[in-house]
N, C-alpha and C. Protein backbone atom coordinates (compact mmCIF):
# COMPACT_ATOMS: atom_id res chain seq x y z
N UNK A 1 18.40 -7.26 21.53
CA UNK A 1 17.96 -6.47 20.38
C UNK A 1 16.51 -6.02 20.62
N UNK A 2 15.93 -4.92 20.39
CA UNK A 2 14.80 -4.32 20.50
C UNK A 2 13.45 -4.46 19.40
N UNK A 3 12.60 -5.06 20.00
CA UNK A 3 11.73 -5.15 19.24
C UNK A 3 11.26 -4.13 18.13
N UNK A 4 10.80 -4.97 17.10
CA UNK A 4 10.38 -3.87 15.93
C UNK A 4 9.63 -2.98 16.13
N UNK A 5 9.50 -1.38 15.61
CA UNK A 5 8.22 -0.88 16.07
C UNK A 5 7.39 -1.04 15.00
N UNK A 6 7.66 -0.95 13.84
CA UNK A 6 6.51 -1.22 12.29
C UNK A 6 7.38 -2.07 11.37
N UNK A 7 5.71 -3.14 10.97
CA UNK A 7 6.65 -3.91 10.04
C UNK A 7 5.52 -3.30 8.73
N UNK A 8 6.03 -2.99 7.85
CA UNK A 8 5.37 -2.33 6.13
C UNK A 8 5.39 -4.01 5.83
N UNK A 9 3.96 -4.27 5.11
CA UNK A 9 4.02 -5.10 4.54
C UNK A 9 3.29 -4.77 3.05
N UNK A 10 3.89 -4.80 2.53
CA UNK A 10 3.77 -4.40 0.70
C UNK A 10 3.15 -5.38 -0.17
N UNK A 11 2.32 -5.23 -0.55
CA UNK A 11 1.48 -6.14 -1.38
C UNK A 11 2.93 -6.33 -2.89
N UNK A 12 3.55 -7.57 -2.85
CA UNK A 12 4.50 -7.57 -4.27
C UNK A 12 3.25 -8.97 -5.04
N UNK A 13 1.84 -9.08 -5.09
CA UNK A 13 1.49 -9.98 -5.78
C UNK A 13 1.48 -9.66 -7.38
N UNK A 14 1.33 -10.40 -8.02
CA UNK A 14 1.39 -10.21 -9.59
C UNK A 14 0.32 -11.05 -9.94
N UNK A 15 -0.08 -10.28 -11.04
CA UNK A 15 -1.29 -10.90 -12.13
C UNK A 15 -0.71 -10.72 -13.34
N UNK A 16 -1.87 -11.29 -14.35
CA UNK A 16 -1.46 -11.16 -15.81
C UNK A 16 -2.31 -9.66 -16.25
N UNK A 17 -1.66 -9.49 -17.01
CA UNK A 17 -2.13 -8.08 -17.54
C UNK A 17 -3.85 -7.74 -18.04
N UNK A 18 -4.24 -7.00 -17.26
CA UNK A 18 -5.85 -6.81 -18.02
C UNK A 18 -6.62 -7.18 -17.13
N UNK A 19 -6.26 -8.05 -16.08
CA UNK A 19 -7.09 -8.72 -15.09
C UNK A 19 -7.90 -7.90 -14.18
N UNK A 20 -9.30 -8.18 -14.23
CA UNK A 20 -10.33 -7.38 -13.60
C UNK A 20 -9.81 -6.56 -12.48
N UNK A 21 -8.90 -7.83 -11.28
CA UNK A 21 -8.80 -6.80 -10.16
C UNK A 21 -7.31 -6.02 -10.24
N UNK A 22 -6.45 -6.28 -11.09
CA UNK A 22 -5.31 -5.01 -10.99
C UNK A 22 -4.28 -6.09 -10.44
N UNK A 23 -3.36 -5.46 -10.59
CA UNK A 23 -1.85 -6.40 -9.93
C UNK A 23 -0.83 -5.08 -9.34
N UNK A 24 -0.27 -5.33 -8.02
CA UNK A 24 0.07 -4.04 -7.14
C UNK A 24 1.77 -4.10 -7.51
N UNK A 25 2.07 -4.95 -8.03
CA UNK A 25 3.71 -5.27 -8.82
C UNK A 25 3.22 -5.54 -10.36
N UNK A 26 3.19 -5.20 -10.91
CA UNK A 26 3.01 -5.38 -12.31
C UNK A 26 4.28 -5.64 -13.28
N UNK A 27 5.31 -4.94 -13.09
CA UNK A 27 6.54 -5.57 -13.03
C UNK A 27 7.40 -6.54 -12.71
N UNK A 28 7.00 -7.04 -11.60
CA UNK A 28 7.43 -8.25 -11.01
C UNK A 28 8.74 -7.67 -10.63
N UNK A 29 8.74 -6.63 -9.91
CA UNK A 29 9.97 -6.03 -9.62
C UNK A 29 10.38 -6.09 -8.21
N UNK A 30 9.26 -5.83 -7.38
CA UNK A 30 8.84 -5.43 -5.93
C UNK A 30 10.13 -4.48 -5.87
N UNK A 31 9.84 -3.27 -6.64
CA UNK A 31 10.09 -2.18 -6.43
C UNK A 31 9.73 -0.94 -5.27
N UNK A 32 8.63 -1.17 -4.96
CA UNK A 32 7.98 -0.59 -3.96
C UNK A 32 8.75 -1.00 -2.65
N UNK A 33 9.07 -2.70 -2.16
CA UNK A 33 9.41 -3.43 -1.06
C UNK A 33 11.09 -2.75 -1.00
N UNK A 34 12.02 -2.86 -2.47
CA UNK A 34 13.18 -2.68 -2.24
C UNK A 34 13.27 -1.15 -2.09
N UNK A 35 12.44 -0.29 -2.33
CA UNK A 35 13.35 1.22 -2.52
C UNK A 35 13.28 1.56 -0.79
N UNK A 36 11.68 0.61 0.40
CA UNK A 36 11.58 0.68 1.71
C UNK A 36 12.98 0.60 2.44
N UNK A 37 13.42 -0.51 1.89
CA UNK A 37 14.27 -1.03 2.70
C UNK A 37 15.36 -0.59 2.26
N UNK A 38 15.96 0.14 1.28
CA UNK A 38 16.83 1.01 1.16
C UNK A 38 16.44 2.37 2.20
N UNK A 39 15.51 2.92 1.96
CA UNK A 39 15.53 4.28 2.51
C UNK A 39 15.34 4.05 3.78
N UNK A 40 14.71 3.02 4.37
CA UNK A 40 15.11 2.63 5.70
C UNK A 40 16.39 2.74 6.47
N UNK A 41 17.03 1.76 5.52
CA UNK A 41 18.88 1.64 5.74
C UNK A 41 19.36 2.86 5.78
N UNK A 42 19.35 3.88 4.94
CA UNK A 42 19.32 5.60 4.86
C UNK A 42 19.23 5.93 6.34
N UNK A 43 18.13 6.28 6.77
CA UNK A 43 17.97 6.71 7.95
C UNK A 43 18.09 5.96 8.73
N UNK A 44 18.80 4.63 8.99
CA UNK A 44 19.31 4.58 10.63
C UNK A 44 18.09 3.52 10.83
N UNK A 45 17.27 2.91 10.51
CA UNK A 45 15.71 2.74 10.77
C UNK A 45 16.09 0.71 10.76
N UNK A 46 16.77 0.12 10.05
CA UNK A 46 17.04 -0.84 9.74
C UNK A 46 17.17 -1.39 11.24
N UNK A 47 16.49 -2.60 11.63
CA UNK A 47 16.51 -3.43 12.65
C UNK A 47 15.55 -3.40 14.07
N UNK A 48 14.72 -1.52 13.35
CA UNK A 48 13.51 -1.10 14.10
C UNK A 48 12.36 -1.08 13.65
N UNK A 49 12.26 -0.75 11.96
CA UNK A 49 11.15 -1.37 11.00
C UNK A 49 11.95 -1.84 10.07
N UNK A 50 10.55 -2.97 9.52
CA UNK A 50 10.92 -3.94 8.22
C UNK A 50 9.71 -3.42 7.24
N UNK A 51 10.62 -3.94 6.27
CA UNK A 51 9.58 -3.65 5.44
C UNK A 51 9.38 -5.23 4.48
N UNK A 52 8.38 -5.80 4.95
CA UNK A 52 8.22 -7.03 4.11
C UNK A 52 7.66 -7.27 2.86
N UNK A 53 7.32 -8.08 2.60
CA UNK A 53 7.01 -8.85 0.88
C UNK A 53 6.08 -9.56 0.97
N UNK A 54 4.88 -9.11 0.74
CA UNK A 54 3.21 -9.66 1.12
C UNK A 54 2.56 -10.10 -0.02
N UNK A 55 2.16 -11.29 0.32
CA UNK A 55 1.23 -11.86 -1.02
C UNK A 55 0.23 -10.98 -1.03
N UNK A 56 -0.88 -11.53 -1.58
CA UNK A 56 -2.22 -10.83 -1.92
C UNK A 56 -2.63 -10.01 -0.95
N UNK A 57 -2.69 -8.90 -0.39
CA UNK A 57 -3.45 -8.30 0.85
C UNK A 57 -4.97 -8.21 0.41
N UNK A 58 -5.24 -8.56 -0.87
CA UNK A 58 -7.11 -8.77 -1.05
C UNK A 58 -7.67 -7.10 -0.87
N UNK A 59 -6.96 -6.14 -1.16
CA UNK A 59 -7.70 -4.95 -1.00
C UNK A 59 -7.04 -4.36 -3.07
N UNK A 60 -7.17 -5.11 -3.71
CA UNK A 60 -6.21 -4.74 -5.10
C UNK A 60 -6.94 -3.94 -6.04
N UNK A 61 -8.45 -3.12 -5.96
CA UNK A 61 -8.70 -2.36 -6.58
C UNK A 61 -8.05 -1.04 -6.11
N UNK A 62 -7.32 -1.60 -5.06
CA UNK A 62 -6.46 0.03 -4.01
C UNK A 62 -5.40 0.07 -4.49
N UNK A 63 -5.07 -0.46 -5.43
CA UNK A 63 -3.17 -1.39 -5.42
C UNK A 63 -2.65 0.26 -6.38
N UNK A 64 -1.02 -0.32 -6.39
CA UNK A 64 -0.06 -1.23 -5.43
C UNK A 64 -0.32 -0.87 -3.99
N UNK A 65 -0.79 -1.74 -2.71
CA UNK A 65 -1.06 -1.60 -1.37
C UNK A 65 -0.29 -1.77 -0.37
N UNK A 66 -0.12 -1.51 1.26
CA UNK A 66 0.42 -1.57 1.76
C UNK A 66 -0.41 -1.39 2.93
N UNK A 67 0.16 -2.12 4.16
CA UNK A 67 -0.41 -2.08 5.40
C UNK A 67 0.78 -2.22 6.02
N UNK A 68 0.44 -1.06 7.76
CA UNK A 68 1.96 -1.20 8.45
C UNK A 68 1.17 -1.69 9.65
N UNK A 69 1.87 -2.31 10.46
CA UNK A 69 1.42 -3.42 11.76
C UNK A 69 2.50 -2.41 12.83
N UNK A 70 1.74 -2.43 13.63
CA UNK A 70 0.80 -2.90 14.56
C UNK A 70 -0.22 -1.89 14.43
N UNK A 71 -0.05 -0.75 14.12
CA UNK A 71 -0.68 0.65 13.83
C UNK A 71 -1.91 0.51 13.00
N UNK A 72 -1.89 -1.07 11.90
CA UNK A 72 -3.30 -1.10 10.93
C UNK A 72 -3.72 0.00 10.32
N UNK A 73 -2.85 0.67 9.48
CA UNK A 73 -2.35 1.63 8.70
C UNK A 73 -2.51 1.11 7.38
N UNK A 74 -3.88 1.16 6.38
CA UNK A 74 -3.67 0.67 4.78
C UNK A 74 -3.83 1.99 4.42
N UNK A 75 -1.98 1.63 3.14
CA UNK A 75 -2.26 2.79 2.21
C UNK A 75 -2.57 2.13 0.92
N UNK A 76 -3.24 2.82 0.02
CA UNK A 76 -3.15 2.17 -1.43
C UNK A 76 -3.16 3.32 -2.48
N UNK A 77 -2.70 3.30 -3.71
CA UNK A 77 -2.26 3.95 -4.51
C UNK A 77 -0.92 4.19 -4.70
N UNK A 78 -0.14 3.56 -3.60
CA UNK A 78 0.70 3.92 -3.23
C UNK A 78 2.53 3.77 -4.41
N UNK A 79 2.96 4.92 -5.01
CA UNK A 79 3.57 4.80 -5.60
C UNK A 79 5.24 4.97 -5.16
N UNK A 80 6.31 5.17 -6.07
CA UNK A 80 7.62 5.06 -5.57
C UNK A 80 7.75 6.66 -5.04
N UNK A 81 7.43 7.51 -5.51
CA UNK A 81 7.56 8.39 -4.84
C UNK A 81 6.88 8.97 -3.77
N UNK A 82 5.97 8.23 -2.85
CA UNK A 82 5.05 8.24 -2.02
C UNK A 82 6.40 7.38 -0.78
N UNK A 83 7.47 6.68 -0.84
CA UNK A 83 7.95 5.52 0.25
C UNK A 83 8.70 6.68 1.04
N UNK A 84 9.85 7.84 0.63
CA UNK A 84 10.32 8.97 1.48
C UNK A 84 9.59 9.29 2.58
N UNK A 85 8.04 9.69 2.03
CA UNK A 85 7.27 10.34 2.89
C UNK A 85 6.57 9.21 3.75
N UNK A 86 6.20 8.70 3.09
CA UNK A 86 6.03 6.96 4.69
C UNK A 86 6.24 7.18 5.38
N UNK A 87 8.04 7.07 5.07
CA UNK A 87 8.50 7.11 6.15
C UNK A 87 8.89 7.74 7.41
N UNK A 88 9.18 8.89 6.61
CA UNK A 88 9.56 10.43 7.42
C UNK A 88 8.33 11.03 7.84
N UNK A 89 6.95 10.60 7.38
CA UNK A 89 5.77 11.41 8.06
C UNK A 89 5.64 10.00 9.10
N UNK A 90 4.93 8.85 8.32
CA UNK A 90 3.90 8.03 8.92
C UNK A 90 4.84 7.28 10.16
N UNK A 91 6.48 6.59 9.32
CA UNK A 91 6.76 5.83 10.22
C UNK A 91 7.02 6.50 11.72
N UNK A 92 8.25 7.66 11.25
CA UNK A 92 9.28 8.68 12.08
C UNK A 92 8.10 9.74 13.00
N UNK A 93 7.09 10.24 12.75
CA UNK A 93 6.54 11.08 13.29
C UNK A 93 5.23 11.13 13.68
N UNK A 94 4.64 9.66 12.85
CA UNK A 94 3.11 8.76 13.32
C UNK A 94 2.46 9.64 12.79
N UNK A 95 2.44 10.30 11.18
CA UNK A 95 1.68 10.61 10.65
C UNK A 95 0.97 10.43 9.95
N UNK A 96 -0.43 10.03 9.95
CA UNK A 96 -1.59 9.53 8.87
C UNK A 96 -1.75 10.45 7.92
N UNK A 97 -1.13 9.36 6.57
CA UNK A 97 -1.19 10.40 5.29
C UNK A 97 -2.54 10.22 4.62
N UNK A 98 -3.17 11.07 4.63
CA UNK A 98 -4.84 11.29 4.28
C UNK A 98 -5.09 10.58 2.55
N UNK A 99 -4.19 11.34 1.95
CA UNK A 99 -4.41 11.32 0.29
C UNK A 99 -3.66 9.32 0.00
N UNK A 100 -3.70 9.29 1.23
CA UNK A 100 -3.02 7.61 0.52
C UNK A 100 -3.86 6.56 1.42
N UNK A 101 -4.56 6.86 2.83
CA UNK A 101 -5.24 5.74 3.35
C UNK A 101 -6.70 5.08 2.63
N UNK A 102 -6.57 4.21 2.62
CA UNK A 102 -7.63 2.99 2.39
C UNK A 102 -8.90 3.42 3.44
N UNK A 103 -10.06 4.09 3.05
CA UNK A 103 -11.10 4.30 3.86
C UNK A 103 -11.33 2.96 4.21
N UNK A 104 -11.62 3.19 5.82
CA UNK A 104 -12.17 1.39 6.23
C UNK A 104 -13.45 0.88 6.02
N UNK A 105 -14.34 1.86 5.55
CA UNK A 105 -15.59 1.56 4.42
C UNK A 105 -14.84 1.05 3.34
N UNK A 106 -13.92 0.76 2.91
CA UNK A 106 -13.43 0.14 1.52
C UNK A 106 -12.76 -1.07 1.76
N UNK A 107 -12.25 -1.18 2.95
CA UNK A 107 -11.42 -2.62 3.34
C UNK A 107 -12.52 -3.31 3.33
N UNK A 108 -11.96 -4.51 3.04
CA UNK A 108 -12.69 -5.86 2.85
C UNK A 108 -14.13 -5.89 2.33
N UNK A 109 -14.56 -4.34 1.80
CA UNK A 109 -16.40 -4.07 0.95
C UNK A 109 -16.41 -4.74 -0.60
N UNK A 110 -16.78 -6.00 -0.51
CA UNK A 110 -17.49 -6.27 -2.27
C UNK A 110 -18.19 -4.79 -3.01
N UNK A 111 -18.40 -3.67 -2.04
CA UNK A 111 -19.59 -3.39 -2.63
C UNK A 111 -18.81 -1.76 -2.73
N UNK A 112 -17.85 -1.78 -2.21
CA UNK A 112 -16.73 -0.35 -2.19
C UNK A 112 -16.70 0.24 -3.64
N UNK A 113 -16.55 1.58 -4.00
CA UNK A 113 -17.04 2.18 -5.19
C UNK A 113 -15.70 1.71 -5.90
N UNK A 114 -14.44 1.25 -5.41
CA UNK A 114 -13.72 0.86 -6.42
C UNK A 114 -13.29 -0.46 -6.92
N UNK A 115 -14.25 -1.64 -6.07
CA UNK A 115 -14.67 -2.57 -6.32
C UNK A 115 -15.55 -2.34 -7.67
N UNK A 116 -16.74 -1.53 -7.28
CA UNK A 116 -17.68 -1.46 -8.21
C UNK A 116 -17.29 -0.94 -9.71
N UNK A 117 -16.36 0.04 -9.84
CA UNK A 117 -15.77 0.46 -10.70
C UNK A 117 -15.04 -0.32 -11.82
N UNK A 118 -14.26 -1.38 -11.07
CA UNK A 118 -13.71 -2.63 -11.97
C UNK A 118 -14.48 -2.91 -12.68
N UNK A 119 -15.82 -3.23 -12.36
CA UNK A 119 -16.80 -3.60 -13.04
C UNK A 119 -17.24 -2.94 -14.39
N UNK A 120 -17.11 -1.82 -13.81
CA UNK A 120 -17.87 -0.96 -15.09
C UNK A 120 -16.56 0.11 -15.44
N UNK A 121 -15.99 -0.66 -16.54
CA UNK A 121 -14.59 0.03 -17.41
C UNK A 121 -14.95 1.50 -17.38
N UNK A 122 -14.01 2.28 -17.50
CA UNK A 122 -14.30 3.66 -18.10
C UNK A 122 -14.98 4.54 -16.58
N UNK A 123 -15.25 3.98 -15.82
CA UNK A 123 -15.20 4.36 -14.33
C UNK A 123 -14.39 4.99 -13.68
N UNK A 124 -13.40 6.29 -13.46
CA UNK A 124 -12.51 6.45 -12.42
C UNK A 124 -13.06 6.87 -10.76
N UNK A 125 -12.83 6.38 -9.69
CA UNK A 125 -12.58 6.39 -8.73
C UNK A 125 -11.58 6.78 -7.60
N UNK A 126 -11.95 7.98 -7.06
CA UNK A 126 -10.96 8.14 -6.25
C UNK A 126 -10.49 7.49 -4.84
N UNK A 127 -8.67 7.21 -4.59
CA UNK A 127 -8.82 6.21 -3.62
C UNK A 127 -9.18 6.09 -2.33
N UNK A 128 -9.90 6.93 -1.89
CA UNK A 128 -10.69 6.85 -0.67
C UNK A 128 -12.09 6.84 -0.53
N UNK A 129 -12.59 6.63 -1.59
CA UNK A 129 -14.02 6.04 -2.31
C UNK A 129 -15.26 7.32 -3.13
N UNK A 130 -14.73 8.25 -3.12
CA UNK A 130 -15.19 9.27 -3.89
C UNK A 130 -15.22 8.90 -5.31
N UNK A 131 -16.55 8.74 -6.05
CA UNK A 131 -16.29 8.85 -7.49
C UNK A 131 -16.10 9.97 -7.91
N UNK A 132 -15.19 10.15 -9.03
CA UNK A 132 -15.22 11.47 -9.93
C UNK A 132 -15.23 11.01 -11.06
């Protein structure tokens, strides 16, 4: 059997509602993880990428988040109608989707404008660290 080429690992952590840093399943659905691995199965893709079920990835003012391995690919914002195009741009054709990556000035920054934003309610932030 042939090694995987990307494994999606999907932030499904949950918080309680209201909580400073955000919860990327808020539902407790891991809706995001199952619609992957359906549309995976769709195209033929099943047994070449996975798409897993990730605790905290610690980037959750980005949430709901996602990182694909080996490529170190974070998207965040990332919603249900954003998983089609994943796949068919990022996985199928190695396309970096601009309007969904995690600037790497924002990975792992205490000090990232949407870190800072939590802070101060009534703040919106755009997700690649632009305030508006």
């Amino acid at each position: 059997m042939p090694t995987f080429t990307h494994h999606i690992f999907v932030c499904c952590n949950t918080r309680e509602p209201g909580h400073a840093r955000g919860c990327c399943d808020p539902t407790k659905s891991q809706a995001l993880r199952s619609l992957f691995k359906i549309e995976l199965d769709k195209r033929g893709l099943k047994g070449r990428v996975r798409a897993n079920m990730a605790g905290c990835l610690d980037q959750c003012e980005h949430g709901p988040n996602l990182v694909i391995y080996p490529q170190g690919i974070w998207y965040g914002g990332v919603r249900i109608e954003d998983v089609p195009r994943i796949i068919d741009e990022t996985i199928v054709k190695a396309v970096v989707l601009e309007d969904l990556v995690i600037a790497d000035g924002c990975l792992n920054d205490p000090n990232c404008p949407h870190v800072q934003a939590r802070k101060r309610p009534g703040t919106i932030v755009a997700i690649c660290g632009s305030a508006t």
